[in-house]
C-alpha atoms as a PDB file:
ATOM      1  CA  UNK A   1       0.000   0.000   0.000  1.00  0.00           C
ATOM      2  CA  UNK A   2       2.831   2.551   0.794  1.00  0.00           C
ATOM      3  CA  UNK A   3       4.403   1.989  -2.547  1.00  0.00           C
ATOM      4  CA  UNK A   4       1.026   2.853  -4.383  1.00  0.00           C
ATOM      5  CA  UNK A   5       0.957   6.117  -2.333  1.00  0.00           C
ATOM      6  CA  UNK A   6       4.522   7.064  -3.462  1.00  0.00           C
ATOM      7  CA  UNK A   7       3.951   6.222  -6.811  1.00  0.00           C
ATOM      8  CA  UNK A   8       0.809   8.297  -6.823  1.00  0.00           C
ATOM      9  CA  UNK A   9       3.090  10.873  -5.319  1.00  0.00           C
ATOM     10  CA  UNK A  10       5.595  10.824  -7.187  1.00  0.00           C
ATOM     11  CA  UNK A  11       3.641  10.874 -10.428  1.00  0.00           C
ATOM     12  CA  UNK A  12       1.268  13.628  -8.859  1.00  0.00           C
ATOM     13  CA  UNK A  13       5.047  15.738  -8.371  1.00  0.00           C
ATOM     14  CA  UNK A  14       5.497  14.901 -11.995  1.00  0.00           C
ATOM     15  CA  UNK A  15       2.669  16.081 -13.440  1.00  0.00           C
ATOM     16  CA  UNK A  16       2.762  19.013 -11.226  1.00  0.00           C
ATOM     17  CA  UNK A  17       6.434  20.408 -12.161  1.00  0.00           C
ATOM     18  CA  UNK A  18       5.757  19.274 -16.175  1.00  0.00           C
ATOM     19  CA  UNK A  19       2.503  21.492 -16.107  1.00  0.00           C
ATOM     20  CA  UNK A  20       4.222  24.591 -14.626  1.00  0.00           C
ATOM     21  CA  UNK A  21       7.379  24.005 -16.598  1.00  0.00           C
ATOM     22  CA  UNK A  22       7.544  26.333 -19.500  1.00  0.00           C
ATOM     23  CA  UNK A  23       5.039  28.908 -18.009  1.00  0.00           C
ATOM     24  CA  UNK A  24       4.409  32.379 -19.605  1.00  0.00           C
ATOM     25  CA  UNK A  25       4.437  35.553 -17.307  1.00  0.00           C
ATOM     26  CA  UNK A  26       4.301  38.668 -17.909  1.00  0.00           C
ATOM     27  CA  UNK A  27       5.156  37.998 -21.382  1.00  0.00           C
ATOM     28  CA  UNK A  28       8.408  36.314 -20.218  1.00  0.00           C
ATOM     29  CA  UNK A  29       8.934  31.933 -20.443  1.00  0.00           C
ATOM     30  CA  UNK A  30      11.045  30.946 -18.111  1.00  0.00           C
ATOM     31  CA  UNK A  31      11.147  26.672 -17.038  1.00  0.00           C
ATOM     32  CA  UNK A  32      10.358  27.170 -12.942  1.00  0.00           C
ATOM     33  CA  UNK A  33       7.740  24.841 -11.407  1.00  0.00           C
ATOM     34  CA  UNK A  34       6.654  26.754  -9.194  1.00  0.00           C
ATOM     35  CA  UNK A  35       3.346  28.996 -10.243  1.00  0.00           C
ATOM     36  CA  UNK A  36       4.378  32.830 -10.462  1.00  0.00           C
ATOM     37  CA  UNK A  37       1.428  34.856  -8.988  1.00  0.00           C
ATOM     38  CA  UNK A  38       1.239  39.054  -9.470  1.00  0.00           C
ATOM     39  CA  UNK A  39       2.249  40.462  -6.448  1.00  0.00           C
ATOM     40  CA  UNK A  40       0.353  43.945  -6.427  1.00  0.00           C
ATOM     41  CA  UNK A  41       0.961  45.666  -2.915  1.00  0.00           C
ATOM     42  CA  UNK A  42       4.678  45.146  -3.623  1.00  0.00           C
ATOM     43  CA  UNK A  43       4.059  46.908  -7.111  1.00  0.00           C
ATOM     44  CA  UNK A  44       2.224  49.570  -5.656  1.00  0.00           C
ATOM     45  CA  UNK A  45       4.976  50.039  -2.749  1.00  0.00           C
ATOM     46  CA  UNK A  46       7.809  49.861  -4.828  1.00  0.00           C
ATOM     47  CA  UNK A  47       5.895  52.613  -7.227  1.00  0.00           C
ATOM     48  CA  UNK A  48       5.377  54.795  -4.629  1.00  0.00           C
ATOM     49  CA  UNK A  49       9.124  54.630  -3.226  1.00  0.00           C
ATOM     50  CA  UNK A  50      10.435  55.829  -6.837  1.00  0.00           C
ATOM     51  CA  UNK A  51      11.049  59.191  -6.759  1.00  0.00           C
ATOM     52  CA  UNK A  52       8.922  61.722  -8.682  1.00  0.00           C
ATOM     53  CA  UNK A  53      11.307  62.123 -11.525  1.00  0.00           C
ATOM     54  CA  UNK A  54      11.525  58.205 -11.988  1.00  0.00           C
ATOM     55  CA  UNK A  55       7.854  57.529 -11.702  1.00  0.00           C
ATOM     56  CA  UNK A  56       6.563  60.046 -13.930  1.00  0.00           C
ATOM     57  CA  UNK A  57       8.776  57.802 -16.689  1.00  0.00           C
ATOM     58  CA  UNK A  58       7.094  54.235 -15.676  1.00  0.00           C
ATOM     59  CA  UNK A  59       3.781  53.673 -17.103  1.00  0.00           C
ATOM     60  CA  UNK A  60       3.153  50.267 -15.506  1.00  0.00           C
ATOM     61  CA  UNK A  61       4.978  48.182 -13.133  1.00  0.00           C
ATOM     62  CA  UNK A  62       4.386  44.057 -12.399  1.00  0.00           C
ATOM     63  CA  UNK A  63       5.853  42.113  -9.854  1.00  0.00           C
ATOM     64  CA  UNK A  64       5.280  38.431  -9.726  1.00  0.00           C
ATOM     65  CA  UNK A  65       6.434  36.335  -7.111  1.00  0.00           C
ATOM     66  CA  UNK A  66       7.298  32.388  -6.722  1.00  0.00           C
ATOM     67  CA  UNK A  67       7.878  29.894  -4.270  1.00  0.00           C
ATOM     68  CA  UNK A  68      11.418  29.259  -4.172  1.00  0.00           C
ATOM     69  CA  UNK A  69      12.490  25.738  -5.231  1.00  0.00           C
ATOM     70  CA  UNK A  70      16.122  23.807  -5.011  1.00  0.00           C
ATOM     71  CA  UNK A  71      17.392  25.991  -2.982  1.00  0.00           C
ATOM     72  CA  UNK A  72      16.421  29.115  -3.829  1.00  0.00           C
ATOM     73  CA  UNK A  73      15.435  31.918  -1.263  1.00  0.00           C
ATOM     74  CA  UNK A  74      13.466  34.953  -3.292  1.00  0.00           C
ATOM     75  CA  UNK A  75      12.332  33.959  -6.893  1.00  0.00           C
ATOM     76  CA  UNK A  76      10.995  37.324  -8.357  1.00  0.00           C
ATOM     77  CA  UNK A  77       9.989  38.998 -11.850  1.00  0.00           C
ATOM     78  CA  UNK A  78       9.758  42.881 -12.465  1.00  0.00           C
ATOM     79  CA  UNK A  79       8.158  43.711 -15.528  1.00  0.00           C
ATOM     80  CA  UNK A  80       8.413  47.528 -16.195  1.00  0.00           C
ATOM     81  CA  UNK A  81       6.583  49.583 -19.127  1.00  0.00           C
ATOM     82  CA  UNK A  82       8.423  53.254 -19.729  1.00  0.00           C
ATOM     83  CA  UNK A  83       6.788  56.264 -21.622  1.00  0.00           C
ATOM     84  CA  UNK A  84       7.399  56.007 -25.006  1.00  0.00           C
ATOM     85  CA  UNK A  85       9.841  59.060 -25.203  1.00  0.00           C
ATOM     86  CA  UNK A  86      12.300  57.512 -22.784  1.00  0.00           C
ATOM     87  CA  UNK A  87      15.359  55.796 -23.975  1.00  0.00           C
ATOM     88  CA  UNK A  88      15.931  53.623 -21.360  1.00  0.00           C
ATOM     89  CA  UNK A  89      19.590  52.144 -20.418  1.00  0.00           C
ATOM     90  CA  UNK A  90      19.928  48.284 -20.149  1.00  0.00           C
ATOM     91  CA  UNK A  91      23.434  48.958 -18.887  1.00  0.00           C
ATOM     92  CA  UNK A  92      21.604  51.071 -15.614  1.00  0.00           C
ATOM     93  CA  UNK A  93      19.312  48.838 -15.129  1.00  0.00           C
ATOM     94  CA  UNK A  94      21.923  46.427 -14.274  1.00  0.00           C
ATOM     95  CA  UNK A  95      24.087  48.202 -12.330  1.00  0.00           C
ATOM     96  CA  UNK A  96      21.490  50.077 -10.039  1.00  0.00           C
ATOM     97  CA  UNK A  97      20.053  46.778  -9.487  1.00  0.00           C
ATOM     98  CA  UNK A  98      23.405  45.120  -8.221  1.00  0.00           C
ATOM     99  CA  UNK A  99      23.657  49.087  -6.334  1.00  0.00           C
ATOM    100  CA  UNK A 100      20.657  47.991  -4.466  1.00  0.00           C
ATOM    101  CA  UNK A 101      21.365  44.374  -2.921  1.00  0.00           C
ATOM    102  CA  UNK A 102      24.983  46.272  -1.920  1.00  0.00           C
ATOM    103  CA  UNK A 103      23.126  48.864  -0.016  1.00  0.00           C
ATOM    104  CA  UNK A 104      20.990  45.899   1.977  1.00  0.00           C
ATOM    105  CA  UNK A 105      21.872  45.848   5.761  1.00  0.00           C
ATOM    106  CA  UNK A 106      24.429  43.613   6.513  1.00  0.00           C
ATOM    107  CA  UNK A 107      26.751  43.411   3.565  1.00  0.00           C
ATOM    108  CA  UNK A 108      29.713  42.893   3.308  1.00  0.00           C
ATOM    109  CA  UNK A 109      32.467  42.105   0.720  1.00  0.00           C
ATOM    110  CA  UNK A 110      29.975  42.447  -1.361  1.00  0.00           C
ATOM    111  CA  UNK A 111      30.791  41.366  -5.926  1.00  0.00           C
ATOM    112  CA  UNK A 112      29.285  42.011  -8.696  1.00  0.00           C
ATOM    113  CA  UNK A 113      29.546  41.001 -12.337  1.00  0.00           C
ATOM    114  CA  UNK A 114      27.312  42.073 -15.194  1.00  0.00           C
ATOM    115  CA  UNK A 115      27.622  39.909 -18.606  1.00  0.00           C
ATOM    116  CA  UNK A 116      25.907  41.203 -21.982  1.00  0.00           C
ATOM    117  CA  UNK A 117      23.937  38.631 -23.526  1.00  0.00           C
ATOM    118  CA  UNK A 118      20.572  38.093 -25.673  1.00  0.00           C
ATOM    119  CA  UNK A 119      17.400  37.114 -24.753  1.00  0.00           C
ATOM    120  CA  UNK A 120      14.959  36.176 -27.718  1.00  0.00           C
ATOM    121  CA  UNK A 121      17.267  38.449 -29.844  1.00  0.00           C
ATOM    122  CA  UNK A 122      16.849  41.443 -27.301  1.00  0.00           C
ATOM    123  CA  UNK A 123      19.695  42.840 -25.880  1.00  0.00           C
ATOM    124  CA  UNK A 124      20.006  41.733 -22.120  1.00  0.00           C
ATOM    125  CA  UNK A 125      22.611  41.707 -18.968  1.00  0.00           C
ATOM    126  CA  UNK A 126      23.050  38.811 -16.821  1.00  0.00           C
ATOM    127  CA  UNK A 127      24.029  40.406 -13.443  1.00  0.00           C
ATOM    128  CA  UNK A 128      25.712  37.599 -10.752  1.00  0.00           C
ATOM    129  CA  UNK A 129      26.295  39.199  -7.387  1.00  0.00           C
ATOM    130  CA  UNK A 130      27.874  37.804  -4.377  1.00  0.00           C
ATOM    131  CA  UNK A 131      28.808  38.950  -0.792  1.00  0.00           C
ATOM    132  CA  UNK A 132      29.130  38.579   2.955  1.00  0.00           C
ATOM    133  CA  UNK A 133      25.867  38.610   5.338  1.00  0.00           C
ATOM    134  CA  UNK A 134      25.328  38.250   9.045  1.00  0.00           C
ATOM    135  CA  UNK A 135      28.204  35.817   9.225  1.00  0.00           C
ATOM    136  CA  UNK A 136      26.413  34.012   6.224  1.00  0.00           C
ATOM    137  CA  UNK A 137      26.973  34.030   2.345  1.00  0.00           C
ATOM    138  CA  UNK A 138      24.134  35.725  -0.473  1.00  0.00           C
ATOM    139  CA  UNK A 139      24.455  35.198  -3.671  1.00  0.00           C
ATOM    140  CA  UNK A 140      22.104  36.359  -6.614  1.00  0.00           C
ATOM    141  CA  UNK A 141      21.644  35.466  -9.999  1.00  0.00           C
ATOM    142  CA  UNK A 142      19.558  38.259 -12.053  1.00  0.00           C
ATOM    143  CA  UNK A 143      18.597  38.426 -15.895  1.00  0.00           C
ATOM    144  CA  UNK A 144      17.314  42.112 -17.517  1.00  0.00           C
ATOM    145  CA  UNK A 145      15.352  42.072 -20.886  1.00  0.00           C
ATOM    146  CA  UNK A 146      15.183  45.130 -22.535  1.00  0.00           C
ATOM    147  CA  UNK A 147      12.717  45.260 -25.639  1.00  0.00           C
ATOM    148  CA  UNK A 148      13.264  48.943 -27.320  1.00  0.00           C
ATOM    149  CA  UNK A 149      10.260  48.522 -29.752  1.00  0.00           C
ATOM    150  CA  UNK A 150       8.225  48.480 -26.889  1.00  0.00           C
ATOM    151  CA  UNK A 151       9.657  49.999 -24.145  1.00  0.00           C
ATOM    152  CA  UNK A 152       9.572  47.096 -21.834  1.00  0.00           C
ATOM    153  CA  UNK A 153      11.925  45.858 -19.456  1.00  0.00           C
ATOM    154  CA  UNK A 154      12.196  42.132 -17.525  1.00  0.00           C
ATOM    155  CA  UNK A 155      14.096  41.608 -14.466  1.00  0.00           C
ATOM    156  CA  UNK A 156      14.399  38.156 -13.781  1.00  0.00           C
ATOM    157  CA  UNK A 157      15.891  38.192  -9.849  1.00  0.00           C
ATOM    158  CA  UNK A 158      16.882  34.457  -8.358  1.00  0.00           C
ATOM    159  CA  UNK A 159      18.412  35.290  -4.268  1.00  0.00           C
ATOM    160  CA  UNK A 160      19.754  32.827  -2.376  1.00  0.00           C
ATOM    161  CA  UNK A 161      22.061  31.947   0.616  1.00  0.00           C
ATOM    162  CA  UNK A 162      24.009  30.079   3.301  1.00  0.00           C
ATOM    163  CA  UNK A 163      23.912  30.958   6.839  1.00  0.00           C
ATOM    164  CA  UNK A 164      26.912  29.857   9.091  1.00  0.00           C
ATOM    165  CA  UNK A 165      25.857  26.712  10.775  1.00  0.00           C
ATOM    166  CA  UNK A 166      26.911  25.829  14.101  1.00  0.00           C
ATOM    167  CA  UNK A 167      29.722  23.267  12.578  1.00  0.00           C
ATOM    168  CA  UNK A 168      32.554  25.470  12.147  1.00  0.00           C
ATOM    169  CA  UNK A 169      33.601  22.952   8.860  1.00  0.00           C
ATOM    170  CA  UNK A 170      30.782  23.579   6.980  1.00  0.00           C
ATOM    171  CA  UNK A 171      31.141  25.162   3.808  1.00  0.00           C
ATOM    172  CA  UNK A 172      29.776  28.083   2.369  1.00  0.00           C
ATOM    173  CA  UNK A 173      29.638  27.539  -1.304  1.00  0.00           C
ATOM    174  CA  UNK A 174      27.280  28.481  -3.210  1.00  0.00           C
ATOM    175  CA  UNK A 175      27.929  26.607  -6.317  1.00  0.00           C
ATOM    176  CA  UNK A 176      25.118  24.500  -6.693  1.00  0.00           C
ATOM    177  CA  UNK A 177      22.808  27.197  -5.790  1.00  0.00           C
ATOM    178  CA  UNK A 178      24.358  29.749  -8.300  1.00  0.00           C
ATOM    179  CA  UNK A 179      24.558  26.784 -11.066  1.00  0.00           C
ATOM    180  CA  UNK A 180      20.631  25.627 -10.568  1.00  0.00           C
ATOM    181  CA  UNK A 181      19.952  29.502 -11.101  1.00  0.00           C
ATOM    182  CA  UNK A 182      22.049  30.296 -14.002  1.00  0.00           C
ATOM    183  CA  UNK A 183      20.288  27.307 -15.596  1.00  0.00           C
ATOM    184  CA  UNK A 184      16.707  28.691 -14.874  1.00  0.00           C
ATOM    185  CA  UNK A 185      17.856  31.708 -16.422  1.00  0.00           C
ATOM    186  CA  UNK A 186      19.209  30.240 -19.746  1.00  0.00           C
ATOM    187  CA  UNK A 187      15.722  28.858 -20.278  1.00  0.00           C
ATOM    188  CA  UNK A 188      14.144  32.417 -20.411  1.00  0.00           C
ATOM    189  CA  UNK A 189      12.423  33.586 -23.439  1.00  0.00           C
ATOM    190  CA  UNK A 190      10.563  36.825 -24.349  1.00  0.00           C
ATOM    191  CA  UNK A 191       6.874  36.651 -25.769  1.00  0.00           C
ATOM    192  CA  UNK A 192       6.876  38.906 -28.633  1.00  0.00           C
END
């Protein structure tokens, strides 16, 4: 009887990772299992914390959030829509996003590196940041989509991190963790 209930479970986890596999949102594919769900009192707070100059240039923001998974500790999409007139700067993007984990409380050490690459033939910056935290490690994996036709940009933020256990031996890599979340982000793909 026990091995009929872990089959059933095992084909229910199946069914349930290969149906949110390949999901679509906010115009952006990415292979997570785990649903994304629009966060909108986050949107609305991170609006309202933009300063005047900065908001009057965003016509919508989306933020959709999603259980983390495999070790992952924040699993978040930002989907931003500019006024047409701007001519927005992938490049800034990037950097004032790694500016922002550096300025979180608590860090230390803290390394960035921002790659160019292409998502869906739209220019893009992969953005890996590491650094010291509460005696801990955080690392982040982030992918930005910029789409110039329409003004759109997709920020693609994976967190995650190792707190110092009490066995002093215990290492604080976070290889696998950074590997599992460069590989999400290689299966990203823009709806057009």
């Amino acid at each position: 009887m026990n091995f009929i209930k872990s089959f059933v479970s095992i084909l229910f986890l199946f069914i349930y990772i290969s149906a949110n596999a390949g999901q679509s949102v906010g115009g952006l594919e990415i292979d997570y299992p785990n649903q994304f769900n629009k966060d909108i009192a986050t949107s609305k707070t991170w609006m309202s914390g933009l300063p005047d100059n900065v908001r009057r240039l965003v016509l919508s923001m989306e933020i959709f959030i999603a259980k983390p998974y495999n070790g992952l500790g924040e699993v978040t999409l930002v989907k931003v829509r500019y006024i047409p007139e701007l001519n927005g700067s992938i490049d800034s993007a990037a950097n004032e996003s790694a500016r922002r984990i550096s300025l979180l409380q608590g860090i230390k050490k803290f390394q960035q590196q921002i790659i160019p690459v292409t998502v869906s033939d739209l220019p893009a910056r992969q953005v890996s940041i590491s650094a010291n935290r509460w005696g801990g490690k955080l690392g982040g994996e982030f992918i930005i989509v910029y789409n110039r036709e329409t003004n759109e940009m997709w920020q693609m933020q994976l967190l995650f991190g190792k707190k110092k256990s009490i066995n002093p031996f215990a290492s604080l890599k976070l290889d696998d963790k950074r590997n599992y979340a460069k590989s999400l982000l290689s299966t990203i793909k823009i709806n057009k």
